[in-house]
Protein backbone atom coordinates (compact mmCIF):
# COMPACT_ATOMS: atom_id res chain seq x y z
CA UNK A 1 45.83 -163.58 45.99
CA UNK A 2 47.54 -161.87 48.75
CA UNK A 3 47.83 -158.08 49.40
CA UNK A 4 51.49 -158.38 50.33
CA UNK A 5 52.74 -160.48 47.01
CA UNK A 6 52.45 -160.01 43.39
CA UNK A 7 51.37 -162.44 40.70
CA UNK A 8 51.45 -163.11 36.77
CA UNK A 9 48.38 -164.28 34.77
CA UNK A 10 48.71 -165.71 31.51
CA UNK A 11 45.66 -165.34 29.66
CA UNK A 12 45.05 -167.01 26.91
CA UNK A 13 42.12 -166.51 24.17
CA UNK A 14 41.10 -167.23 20.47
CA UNK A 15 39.78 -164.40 17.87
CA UNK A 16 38.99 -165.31 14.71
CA UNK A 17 40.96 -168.76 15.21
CA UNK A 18 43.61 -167.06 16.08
CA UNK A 19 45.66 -167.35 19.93
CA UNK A 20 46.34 -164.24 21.59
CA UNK A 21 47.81 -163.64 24.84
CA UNK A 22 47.25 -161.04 28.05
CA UNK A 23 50.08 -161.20 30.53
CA UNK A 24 48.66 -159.53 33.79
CA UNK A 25 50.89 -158.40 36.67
CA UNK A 26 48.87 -158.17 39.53
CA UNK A 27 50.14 -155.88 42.56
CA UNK A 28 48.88 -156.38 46.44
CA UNK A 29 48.72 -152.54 48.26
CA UNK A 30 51.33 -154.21 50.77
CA UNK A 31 53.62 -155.56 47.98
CA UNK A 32 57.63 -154.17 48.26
CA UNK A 33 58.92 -152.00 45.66
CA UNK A 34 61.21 -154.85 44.29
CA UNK A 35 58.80 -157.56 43.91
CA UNK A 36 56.44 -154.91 41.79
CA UNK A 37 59.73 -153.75 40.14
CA UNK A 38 60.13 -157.97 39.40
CA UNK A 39 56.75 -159.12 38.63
CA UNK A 40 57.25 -156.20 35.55
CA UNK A 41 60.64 -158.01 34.58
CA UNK A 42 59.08 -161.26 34.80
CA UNK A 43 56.24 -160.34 32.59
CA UNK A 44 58.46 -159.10 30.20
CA UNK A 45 60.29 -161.89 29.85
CA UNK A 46 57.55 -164.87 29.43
CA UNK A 47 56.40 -162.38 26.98
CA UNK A 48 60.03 -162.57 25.38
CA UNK A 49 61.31 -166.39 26.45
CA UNK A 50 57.54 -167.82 25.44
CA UNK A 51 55.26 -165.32 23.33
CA UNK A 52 58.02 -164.10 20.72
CA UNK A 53 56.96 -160.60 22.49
CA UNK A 54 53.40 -160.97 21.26
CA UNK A 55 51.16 -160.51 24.50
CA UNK A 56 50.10 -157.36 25.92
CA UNK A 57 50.96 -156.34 29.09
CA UNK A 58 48.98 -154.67 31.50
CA UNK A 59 49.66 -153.63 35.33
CA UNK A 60 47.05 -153.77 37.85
CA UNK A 61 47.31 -152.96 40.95
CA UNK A 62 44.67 -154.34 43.60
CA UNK A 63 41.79 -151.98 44.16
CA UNK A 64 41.71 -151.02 40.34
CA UNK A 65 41.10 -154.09 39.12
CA UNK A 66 39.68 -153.90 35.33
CA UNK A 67 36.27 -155.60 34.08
CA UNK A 68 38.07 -157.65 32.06
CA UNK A 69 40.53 -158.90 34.76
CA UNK A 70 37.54 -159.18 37.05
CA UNK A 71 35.74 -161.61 34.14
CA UNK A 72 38.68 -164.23 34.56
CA UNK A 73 37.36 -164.79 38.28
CA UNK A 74 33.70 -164.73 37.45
CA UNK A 75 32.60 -163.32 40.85
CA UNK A 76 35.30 -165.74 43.07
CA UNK A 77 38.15 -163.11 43.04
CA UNK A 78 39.66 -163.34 46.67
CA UNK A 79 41.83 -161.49 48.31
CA UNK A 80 43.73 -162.56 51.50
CA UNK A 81 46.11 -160.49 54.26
CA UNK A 82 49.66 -161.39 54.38
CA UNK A 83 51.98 -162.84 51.65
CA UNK A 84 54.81 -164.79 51.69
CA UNK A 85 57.31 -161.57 53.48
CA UNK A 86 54.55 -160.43 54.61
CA UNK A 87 53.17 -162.33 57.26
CA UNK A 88 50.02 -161.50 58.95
CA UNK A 89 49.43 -162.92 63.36
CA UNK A 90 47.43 -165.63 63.78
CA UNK A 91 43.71 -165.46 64.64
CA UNK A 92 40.98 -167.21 66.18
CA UNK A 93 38.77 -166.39 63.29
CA UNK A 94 39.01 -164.72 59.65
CA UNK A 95 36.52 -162.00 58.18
CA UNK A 96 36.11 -161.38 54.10
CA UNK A 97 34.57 -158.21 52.93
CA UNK A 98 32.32 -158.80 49.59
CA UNK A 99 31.86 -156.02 47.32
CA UNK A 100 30.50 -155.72 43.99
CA UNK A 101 26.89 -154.98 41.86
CA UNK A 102 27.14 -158.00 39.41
CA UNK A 103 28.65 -161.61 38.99
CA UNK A 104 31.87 -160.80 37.65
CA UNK A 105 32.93 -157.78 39.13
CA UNK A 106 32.36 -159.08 43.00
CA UNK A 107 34.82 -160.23 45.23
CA UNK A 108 36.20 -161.05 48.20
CA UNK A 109 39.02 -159.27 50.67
CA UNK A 110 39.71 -160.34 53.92
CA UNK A 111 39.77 -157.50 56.75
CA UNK A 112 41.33 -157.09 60.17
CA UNK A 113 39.07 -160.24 62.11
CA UNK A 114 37.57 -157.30 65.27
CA UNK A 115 33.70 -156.03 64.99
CA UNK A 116 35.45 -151.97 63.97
CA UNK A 117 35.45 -153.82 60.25
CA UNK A 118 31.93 -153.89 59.45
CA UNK A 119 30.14 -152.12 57.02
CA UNK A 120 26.29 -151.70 56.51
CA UNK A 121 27.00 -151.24 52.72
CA UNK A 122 28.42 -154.74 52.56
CA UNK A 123 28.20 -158.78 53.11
CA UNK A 124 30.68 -160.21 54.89
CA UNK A 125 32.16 -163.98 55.92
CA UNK A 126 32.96 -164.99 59.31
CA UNK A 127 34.99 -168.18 59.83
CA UNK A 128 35.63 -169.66 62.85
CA UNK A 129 36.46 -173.03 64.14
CA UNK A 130 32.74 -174.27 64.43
CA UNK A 131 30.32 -172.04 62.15
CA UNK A 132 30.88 -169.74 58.93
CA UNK A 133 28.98 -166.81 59.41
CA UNK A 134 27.13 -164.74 56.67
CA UNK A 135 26.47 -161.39 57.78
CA UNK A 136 24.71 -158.71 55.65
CA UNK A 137 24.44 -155.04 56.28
CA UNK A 138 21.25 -153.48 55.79
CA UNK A 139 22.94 -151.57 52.29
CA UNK A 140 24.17 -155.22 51.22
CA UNK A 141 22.84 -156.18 47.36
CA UNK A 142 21.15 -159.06 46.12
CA UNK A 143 23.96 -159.57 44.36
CA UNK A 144 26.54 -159.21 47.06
CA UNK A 145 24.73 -161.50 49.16
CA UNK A 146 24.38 -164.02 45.98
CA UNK A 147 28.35 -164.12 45.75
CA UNK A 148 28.80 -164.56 49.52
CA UNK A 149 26.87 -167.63 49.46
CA UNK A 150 28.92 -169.38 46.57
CA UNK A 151 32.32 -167.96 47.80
CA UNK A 152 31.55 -170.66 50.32
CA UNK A 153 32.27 -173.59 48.45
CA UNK A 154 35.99 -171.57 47.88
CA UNK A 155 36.76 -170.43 51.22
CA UNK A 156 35.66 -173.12 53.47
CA UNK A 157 35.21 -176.26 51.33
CA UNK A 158 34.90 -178.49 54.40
CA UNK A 159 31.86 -176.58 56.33
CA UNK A 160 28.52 -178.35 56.58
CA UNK A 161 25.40 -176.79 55.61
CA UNK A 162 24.54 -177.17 59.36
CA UNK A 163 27.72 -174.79 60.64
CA UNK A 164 26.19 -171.88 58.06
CA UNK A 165 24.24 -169.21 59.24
CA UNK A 166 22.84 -166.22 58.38
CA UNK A 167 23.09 -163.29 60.09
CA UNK A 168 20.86 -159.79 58.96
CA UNK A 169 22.53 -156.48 60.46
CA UNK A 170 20.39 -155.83 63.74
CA UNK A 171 19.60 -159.14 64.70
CA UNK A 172 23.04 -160.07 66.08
CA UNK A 173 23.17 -162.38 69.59
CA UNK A 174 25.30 -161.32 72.30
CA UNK A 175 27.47 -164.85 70.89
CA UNK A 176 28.13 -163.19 67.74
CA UNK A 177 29.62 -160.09 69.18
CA UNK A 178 31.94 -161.98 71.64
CA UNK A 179 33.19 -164.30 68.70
CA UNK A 180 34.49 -160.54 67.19
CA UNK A 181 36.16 -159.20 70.05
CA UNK A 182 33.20 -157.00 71.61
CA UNK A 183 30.76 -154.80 69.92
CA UNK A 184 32.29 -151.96 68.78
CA UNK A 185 31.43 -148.77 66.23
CA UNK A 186 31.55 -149.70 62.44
CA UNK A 187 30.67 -147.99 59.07
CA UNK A 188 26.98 -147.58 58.93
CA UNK A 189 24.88 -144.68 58.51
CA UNK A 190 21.57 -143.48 56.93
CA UNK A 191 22.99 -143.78 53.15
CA UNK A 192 25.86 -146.95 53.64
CA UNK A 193 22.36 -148.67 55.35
CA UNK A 194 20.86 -149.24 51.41
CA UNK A 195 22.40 -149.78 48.18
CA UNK A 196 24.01 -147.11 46.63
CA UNK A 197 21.72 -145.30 43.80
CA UNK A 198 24.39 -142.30 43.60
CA UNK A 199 28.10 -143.34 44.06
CA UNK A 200 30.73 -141.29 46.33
CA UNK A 201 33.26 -139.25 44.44
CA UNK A 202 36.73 -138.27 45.41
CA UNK A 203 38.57 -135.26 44.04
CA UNK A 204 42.67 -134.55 44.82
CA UNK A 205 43.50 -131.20 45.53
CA UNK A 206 46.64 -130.11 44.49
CA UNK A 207 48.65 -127.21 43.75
CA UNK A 208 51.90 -128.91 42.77
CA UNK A 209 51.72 -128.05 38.93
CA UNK A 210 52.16 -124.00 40.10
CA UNK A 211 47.90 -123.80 40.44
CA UNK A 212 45.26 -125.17 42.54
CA UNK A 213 43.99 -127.56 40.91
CA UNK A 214 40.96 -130.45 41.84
CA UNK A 215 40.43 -133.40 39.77
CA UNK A 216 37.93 -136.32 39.83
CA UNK A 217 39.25 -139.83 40.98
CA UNK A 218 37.34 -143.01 39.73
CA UNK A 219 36.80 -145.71 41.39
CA UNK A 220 38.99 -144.60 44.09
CA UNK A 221 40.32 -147.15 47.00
CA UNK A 222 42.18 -146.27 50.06
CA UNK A 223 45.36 -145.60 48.25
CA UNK A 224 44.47 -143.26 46.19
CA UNK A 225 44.67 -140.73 49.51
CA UNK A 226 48.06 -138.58 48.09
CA UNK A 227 49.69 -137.66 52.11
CA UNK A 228 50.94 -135.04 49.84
CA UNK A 229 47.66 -133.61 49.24
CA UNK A 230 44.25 -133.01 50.41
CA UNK A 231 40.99 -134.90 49.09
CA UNK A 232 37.02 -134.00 49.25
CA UNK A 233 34.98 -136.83 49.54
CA UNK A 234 31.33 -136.45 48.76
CA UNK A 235 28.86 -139.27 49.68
CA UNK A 236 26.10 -136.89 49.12
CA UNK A 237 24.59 -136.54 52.65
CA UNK A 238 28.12 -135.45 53.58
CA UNK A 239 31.58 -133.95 52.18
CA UNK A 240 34.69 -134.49 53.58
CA UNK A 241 37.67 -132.32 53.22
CA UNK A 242 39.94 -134.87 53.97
CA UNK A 243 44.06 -133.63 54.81
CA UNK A 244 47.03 -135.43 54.47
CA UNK A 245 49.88 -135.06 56.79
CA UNK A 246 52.16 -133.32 54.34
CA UNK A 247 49.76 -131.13 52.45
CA UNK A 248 51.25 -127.56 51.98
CA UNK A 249 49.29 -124.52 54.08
CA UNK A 250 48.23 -123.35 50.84
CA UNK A 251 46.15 -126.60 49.84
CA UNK A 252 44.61 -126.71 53.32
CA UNK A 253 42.81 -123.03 52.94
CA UNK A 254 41.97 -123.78 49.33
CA UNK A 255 40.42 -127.12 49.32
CA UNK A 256 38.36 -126.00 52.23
CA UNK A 257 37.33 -122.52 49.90
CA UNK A 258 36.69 -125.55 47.26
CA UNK A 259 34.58 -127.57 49.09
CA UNK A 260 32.36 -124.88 50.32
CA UNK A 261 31.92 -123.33 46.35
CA UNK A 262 31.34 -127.22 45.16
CA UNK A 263 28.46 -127.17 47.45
CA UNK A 264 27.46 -123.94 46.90
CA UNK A 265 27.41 -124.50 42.96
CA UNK A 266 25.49 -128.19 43.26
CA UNK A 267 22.25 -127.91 40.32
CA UNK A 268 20.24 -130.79 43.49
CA UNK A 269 19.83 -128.01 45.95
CA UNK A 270 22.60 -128.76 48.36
CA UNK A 271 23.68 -126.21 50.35
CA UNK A 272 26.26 -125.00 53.31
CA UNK A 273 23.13 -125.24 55.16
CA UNK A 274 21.41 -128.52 54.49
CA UNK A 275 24.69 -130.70 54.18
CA UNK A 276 27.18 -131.60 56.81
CA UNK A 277 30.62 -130.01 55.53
CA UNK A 278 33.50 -131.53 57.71
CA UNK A 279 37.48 -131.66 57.91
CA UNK A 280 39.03 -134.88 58.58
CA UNK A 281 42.94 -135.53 58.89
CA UNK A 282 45.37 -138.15 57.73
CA UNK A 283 45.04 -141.68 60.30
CA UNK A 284 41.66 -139.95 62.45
CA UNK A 285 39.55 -141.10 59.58
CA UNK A 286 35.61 -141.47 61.42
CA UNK A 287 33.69 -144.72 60.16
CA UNK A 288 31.44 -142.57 58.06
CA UNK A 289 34.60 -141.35 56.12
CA UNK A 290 36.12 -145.13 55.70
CA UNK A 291 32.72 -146.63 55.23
CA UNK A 292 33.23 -145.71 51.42
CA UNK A 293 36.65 -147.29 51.07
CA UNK A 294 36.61 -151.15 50.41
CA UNK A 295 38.55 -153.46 53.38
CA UNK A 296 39.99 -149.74 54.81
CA UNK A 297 43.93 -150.77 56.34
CA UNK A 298 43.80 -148.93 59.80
CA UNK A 299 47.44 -150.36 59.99
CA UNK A 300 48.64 -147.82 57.00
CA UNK A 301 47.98 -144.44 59.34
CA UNK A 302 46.54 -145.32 62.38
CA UNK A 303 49.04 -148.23 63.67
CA UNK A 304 46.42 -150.34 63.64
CA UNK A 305 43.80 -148.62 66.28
CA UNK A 306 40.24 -147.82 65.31
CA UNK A 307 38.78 -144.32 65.49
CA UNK A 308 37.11 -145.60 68.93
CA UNK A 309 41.22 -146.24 70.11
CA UNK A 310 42.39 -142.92 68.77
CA UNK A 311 39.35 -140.93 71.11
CA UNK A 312 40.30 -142.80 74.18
CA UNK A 313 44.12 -142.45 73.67
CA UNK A 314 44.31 -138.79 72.34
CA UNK A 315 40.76 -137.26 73.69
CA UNK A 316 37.82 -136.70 71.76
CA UNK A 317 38.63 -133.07 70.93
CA UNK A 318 41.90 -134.01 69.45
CA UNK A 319 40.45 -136.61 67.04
CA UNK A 320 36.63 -135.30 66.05
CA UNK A 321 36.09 -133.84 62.48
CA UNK A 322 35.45 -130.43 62.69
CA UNK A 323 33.45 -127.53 60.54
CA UNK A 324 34.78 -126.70 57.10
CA UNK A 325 33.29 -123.25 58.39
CA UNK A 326 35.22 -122.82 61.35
CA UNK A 327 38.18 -124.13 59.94
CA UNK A 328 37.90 -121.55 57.04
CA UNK A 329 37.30 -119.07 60.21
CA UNK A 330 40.15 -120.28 61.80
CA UNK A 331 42.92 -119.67 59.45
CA UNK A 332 41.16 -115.71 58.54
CA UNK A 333 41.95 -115.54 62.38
CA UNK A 334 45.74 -113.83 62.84
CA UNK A 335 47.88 -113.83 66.39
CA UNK A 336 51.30 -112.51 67.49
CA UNK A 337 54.49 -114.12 66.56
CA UNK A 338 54.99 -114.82 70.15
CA UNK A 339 51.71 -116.34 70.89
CA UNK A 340 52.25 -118.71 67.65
CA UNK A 341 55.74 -119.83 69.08
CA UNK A 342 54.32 -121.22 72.32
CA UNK A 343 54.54 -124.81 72.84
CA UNK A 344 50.67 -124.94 72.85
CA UNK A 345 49.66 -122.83 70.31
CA UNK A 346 46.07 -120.60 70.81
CA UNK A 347 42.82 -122.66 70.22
CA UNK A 348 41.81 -122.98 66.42
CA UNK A 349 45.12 -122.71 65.24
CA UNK A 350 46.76 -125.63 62.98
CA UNK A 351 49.78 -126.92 64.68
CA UNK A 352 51.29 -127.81 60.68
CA UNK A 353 50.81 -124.23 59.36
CA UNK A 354 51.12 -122.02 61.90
CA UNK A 355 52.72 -119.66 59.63
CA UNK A 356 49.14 -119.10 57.48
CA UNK A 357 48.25 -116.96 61.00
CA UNK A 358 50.52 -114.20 60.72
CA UNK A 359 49.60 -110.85 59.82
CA UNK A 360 51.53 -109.66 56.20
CA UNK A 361 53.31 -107.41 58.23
CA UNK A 362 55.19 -109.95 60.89
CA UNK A 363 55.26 -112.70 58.37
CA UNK A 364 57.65 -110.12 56.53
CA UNK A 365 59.55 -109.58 59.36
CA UNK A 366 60.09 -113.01 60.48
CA UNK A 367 60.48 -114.86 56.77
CA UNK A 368 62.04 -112.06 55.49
CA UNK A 369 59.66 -112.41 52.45
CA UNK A 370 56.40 -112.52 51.39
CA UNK A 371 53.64 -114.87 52.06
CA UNK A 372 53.36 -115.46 48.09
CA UNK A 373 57.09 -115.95 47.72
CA UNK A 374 57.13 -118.39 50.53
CA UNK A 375 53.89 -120.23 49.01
CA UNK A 376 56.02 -121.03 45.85
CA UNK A 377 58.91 -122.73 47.56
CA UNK A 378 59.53 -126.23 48.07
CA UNK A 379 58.13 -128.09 51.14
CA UNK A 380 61.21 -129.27 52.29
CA UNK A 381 62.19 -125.22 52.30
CA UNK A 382 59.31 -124.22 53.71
CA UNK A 383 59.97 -126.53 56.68
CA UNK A 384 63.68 -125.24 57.24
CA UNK A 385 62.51 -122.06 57.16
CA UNK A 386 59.75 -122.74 60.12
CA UNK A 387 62.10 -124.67 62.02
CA UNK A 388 64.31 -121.56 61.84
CA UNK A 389 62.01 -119.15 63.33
CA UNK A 390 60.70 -121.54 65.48
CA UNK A 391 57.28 -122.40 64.01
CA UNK A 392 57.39 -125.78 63.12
């Protein structure tokens, strides 16, 4: 498969000695809105031209993959960058993620080839022009180390037993490295370095229906970020109050009032003082935030640059998470309508709601409304009405 096409499966099974069909439409992340819009028309009509409209249909999209999809592949499901309008530069070498706790559910996704794609939770394959690397992180399974070894025979058919080797995380030579691009920071970390016993979970914070609202996400990839919204991601040691780019003032203060209660409220014993609480915004994700994501796309926010490129090119202080409690300090913080209007607006405040530091008072006078009544408008409104006072 590749991430930027989309495909139809005809399955085809007996029950009872009788033939039924599944018709899967399969959707890469980087697929264009017409060819998902045509892989549905083109399911619909095999299942009209060929099946007398007797197969079910079902959509999936790449990262939500069901067990019985996943069962077709038996363990050699891979997943390659580019497509056919969607064409990826060439490289020197090509790296494949592999993810998955049994035979049938694993597979394989191949990553941007530089050293910032690692993951200590993970196997992965290196191919170059003279050896096929297997490297496994120290949080790597038995089983995901199993499936590396006979994706082999799938991905580089040609390779000797002789041009194979096996690489443990932390035993690396200098050779390895180079063959990457240069050492550089990955995903790794005192829980991604051994196999999972308790999974992450992701919850999206909305308030779009009228109420705040936070619901669980299930096996959650990278796409399942909503820019709209904001997300907490808890991978136990840490929790992540994670904000997208157009997420409404309102969302910010209450997903970080969320975050602090879900800890607060956890039956284990976690705490505001025993676990790491931070904020994290839309394209400055940290490793230890992407870590949890499988074959993370720097290209969809960050243009491509790891969180190593966004320090040196915007300064550390710009890019760091930062304290769920001083964040939640921050916005109880209120300045002048003056000092808010300044083209460099007074340390701890948010550049994208400026408006949440106003006292009641001035944010009458310069709305000409109420904080509540400007909470319940549109965001496109809410943006007119900052550019008109000058606070966007």
């Amino acid at each position: 498969f590749y991430t930027g096409d989309c495909y139809i499966i005809l399955y085809t099974y007996n029950t009872s000695g009788r033939e039924s069909n599944i018709i899967y439409f399969w959707q890469g992340t980087k697929s264009s809105t017409d060819e998902r819009g045509a892989s549905a028309i083109y399911a619909q009509r095999l299942d009209d031209n060929e099946l007398n409209g007797s197969a079910t249909q079902i959509r999936v999209v790449q990262g939500r993959e069901p067990e019985h999809f996943l069962r077709i592949f038996q363990g050699k499901m891979i997943i390659l960058l580019g497509g056919i309008n969607n064409e990826e530069p060439d490289a020197s070498i090509r790296i494949f993620q592999v993810r998955g706790t049994k035979d049938f559910n694993t597979m394989a996704i191949q990553v941007i080839p530089r050293a910032a794609s690692l993951n200590s939770n993970d196997a992965f394959i290196i191919e170059s022009e003279t050896h096929v690397y297997l490297w496994y992180g120290k949080g790597a399974s038995s089983q995901e180390r199993k499936v590396s070894k006979n994706l082999l025979s799938y991905l580089c058919p040609d390779r000797h037993k002789s041009e194979i080797v096996e690489i443990n995380e932390g035993e690396e030579l200098s050779n390895f490295w180079e063959l990457l691009g240069g050492k550089e920071a990955y995903a790794t970390g005192k829980r991604l370095e051994k196999e999972q016993d308790m999974p992450p979970r992701l919850f999206q914070c909305s308030n779009s229906s009228g109420r705040f609202n936070a619901e669980e996400i299930i096996d959650f990839t990278q796409e399942d970020l909503i820019e709209d919204d904001v997300m907490i991601l808890d991978t136990i040691d840490e929790v992540y109050v994670w904000i997208g780019n157009a997420a409404n003032a309102i969302e910010r203060k209450e997903s970080l009032q969320t975050a602090m209660e879900y800890i607060k409220s956890d039956p284990t014993g976690r705490n505001p003082d025993n676990t790491v609480i931070l904020q994290v915004k839309q394209g400055l994700e940290p490793p230890s935030f992407t870590g949890y994501f499988m074959a993370w796309d720097t290209n969809k926010w960050s243009h491509g640059k790891t969180y190593e490129d966004l320090k040196r090119e915007l300064g550390q202080e710009n890019v760091e998470a930062t304290s769920v409690q001083q964040e939640l300090a921050n916005f109880d913080k209120k300045y002048p309508f003056l000092e808010l209007v300044q083209k460099i607006p007074p340390i701890g405040v948010d550049p994208s709601c400026k408006e949440m530091y106003l006292t009641d008072d001035e944010f009458l006078k310069v709305f000409k409304m109420s904080f509540n009544q400007y909470s319940t408008m549109k965001l496109w409104k809410q943006l007119e009405l900052k550019k008109k006072v000058g606070l966007f």
